[in-house]
PDB file of N, CA and C in Angstrom:
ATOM      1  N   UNK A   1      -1.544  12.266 -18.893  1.00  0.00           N
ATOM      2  CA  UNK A   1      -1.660  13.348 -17.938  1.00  0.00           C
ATOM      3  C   UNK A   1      -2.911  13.190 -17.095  1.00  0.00           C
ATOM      4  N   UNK A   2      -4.569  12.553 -18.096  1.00  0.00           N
ATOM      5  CA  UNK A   2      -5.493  12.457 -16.990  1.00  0.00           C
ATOM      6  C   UNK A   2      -5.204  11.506 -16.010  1.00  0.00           C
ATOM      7  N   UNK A   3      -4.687  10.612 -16.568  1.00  0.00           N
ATOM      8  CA  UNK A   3      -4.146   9.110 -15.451  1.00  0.00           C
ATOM      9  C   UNK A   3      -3.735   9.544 -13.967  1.00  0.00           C
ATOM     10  N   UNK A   4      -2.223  10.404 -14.286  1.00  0.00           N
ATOM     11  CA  UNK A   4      -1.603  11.139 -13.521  1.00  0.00           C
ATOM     12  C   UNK A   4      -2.665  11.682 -12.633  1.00  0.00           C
ATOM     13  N   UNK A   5      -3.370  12.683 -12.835  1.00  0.00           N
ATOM     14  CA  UNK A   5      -4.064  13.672 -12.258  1.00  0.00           C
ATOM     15  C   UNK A   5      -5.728  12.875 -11.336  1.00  0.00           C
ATOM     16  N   UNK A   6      -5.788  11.886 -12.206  1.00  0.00           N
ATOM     17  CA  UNK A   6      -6.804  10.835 -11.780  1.00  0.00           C
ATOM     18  C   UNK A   6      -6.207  10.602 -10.248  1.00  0.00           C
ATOM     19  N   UNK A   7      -5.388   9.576 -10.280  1.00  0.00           N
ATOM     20  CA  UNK A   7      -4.130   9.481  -9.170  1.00  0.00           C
ATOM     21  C   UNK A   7      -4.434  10.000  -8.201  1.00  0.00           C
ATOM     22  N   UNK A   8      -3.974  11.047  -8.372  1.00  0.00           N
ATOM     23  CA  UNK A   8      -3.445  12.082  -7.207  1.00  0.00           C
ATOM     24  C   UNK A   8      -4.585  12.395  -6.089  1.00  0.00           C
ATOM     25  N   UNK A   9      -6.013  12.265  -7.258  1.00  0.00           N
ATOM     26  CA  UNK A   9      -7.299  12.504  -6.136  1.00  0.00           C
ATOM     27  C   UNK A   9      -7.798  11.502  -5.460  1.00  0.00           C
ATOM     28  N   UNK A  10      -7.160  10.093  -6.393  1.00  0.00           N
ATOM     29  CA  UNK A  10      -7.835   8.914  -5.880  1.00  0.00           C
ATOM     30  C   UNK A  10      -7.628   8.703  -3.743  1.00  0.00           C
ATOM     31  N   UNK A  11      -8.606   8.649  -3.385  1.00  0.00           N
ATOM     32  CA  UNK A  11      -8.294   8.306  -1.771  1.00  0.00           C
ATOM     33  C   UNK A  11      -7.384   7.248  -1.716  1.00  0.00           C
ATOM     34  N   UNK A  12      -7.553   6.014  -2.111  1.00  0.00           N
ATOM     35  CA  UNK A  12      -6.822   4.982  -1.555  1.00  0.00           C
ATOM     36  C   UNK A  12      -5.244   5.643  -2.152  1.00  0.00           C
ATOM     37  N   UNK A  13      -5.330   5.899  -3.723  1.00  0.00           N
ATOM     38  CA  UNK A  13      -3.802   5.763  -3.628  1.00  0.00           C
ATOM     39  C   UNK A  13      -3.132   7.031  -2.512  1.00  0.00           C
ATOM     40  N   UNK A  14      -4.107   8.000  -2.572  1.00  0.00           N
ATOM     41  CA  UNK A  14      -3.376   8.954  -1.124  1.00  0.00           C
ATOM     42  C   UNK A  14      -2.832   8.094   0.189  1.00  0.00           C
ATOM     43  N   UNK A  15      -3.767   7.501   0.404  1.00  0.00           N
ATOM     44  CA  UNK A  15      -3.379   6.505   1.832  1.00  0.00           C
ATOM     45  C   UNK A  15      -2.465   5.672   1.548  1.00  0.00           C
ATOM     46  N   UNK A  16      -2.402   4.840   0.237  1.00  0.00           N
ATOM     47  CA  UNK A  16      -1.080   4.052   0.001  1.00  0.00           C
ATOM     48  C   UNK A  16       0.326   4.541  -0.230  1.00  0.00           C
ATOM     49  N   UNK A  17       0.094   5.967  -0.788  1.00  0.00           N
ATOM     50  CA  UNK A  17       1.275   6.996  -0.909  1.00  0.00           C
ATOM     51  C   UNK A  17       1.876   7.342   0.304  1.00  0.00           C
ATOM     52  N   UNK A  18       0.644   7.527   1.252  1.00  0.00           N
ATOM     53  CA  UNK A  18       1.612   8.354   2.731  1.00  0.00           C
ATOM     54  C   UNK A  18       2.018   6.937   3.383  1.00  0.00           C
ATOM     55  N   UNK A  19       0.858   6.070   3.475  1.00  0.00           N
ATOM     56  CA  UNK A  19       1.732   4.372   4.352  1.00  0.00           C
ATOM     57  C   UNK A  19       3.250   4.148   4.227  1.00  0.00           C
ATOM     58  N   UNK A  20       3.202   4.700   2.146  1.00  0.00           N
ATOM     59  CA  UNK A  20       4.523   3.617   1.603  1.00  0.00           C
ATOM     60  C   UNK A  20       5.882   4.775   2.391  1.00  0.00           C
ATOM     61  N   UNK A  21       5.660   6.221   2.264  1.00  0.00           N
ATOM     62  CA  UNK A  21       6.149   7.286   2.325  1.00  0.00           C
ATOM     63  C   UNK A  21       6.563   7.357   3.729  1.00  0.00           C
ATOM     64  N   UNK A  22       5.683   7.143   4.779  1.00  0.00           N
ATOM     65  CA  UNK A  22       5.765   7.646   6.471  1.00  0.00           C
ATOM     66  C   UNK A  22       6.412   6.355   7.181  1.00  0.00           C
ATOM     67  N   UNK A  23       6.028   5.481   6.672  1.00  0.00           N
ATOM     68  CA  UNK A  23       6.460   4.020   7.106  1.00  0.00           C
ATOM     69  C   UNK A  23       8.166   3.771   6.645  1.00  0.00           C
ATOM     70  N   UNK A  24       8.297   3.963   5.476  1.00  0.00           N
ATOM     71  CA  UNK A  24       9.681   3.003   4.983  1.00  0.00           C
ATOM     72  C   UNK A  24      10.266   3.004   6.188  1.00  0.00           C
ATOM     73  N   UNK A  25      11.208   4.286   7.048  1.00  0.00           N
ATOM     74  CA  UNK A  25      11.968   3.223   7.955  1.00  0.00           C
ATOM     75  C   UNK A  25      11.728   2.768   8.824  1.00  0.00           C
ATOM     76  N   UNK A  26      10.497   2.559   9.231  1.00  0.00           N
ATOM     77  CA  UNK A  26       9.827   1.663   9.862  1.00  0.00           C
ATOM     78  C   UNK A  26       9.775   0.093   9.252  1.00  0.00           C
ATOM     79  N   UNK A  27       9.178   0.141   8.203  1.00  0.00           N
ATOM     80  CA  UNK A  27       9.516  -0.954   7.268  1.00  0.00           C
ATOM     81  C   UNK A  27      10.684  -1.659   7.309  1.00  0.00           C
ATOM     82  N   UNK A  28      11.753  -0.902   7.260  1.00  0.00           N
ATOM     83  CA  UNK A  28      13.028  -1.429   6.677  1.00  0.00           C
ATOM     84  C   UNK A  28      13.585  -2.439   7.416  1.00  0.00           C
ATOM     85  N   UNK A  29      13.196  -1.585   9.014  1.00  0.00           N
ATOM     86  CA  UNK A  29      13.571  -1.905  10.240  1.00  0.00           C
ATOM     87  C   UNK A  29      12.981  -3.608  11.125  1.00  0.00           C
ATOM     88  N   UNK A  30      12.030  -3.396  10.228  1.00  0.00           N
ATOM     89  CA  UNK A  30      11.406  -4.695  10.088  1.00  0.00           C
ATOM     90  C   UNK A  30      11.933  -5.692   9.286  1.00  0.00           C
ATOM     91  N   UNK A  31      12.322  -5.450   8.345  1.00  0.00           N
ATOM     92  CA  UNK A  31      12.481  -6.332   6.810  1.00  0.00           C
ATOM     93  C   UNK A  31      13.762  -6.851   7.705  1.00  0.00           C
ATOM     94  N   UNK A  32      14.794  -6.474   8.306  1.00  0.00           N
ATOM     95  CA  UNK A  32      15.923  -6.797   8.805  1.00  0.00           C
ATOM     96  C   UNK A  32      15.849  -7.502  10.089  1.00  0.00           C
ATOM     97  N   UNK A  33      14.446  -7.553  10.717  1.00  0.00           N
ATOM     98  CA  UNK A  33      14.481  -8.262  12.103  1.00  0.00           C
ATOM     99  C   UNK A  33      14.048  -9.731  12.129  1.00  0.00           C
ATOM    100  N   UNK A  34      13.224  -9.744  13.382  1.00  0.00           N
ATOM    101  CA  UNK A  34      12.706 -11.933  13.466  1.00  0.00           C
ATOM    102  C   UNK A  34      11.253 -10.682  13.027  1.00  0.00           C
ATOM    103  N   UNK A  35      10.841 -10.009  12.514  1.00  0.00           N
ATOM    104  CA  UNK A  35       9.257  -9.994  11.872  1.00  0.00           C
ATOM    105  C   UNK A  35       9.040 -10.013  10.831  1.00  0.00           C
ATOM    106  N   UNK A  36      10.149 -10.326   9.891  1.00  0.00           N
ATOM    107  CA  UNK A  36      10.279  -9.718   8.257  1.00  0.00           C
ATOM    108  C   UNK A  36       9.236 -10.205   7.769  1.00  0.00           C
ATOM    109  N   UNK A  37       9.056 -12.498   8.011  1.00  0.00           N
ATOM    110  CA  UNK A  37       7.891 -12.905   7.649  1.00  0.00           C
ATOM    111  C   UNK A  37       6.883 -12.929   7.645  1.00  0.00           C
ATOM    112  N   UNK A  38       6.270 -11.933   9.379  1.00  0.00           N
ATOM    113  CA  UNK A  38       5.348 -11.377   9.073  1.00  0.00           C
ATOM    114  C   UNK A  38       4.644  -9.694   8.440  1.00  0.00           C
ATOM    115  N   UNK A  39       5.843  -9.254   8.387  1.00  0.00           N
ATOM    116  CA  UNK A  39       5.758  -7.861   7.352  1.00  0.00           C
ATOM    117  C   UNK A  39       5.347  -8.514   6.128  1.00  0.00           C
ATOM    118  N   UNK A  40       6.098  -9.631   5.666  1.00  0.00           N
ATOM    119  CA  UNK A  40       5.892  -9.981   3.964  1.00  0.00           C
ATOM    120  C   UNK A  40       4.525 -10.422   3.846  1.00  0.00           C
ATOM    121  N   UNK A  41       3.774 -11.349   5.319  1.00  0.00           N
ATOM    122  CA  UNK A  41       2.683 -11.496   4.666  1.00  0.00           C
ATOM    123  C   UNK A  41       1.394 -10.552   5.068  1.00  0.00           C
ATOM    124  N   UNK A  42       1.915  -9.651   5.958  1.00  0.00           N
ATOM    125  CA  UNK A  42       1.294  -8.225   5.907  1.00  0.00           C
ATOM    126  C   UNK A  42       0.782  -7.603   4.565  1.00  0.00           C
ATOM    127  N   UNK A  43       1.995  -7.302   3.805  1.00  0.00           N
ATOM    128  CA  UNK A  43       2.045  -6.924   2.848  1.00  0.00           C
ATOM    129  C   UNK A  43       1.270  -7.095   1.756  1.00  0.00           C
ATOM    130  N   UNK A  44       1.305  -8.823   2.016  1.00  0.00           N
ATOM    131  CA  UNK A  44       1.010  -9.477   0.545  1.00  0.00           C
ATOM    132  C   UNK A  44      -0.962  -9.848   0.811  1.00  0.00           C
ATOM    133  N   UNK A  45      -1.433  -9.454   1.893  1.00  0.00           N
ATOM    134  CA  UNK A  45      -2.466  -9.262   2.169  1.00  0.00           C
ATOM    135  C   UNK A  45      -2.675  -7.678   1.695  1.00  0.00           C
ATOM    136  N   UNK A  46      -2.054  -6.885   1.986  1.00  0.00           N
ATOM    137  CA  UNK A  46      -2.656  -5.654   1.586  1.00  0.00           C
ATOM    138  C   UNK A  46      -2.541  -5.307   0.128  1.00  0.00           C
ATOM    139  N   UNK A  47      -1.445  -6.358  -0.320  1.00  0.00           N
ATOM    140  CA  UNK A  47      -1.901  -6.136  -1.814  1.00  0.00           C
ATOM    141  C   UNK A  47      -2.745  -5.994  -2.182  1.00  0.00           C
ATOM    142  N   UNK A  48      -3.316  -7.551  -1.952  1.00  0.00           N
ATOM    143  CA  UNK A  48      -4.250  -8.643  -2.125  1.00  0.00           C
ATOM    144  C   UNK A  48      -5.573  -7.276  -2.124  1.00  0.00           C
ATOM    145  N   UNK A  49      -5.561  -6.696  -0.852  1.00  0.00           N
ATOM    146  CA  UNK A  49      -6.898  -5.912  -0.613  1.00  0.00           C
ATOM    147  C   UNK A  49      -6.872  -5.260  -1.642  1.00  0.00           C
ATOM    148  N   UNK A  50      -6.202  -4.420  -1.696  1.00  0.00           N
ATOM    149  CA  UNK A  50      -5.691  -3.040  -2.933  1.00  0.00           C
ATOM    150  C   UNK A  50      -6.234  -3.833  -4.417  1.00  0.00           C
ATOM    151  N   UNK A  51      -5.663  -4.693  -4.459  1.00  0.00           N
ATOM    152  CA  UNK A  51      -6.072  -5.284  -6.189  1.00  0.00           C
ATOM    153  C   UNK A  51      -7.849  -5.547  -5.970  1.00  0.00           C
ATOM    154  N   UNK A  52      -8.591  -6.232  -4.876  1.00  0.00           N
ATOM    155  CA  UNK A  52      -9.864  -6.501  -5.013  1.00  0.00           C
ATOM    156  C   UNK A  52     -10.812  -5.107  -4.946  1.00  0.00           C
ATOM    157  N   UNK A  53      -9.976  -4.093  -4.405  1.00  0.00           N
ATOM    158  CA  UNK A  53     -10.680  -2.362  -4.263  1.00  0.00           C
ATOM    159  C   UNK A  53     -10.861  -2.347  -5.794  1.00  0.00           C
ATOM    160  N   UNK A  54      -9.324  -2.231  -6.053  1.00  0.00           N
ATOM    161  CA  UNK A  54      -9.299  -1.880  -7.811  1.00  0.00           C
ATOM    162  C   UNK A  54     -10.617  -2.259  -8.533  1.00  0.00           C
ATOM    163  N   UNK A  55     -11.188  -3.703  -8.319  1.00  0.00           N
ATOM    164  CA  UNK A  55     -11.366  -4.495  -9.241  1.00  0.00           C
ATOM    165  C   UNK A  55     -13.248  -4.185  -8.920  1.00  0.00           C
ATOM    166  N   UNK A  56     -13.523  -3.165  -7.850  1.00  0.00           N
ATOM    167  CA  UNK A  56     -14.868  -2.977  -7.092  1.00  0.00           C
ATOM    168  C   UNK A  56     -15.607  -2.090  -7.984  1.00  0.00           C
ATOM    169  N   UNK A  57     -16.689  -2.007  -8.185  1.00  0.00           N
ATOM    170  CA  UNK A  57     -17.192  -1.161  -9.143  1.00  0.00           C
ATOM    171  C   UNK A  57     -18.008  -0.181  -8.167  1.00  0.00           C
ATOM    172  N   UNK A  58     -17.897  -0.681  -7.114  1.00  0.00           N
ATOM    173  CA  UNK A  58     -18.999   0.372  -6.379  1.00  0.00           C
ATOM    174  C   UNK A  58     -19.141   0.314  -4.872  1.00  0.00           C
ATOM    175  N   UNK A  59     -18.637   1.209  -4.353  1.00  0.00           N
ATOM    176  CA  UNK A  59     -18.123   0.911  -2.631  1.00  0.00           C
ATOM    177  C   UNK A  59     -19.355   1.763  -1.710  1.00  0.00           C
TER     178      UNK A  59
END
């Protein structure tokens, strides 16, 4: 339940919640066109960011 509640206040995951949330059909619309490959490596960069935030002890 603290996990959960941790969550919810964290900033980034707010911003990753509304991106994943406000975007999809925007997204989708992409995933299906000539940009998909660069959506995927959009993406796989913002992972990338998201996991090195995680991993920050102090911003």
């Amino acid at each position: 339940m603290e996990i959960g509640q941790g969550a919810s206040n964290c900033e980034a995951c707010l911003i990753v919640e509304k991106f994943c949330f406000c975007s999809h059909p925007l997204r989708m619309e992409m995933a299906a066109s000539e940009y998909a490959a660069t959506l995927r490596t959009s993406l796989a960069t913002l992972t990338d960011a998201m996991a090195m935030l995680g991993r920050e002890t102090s911003l």
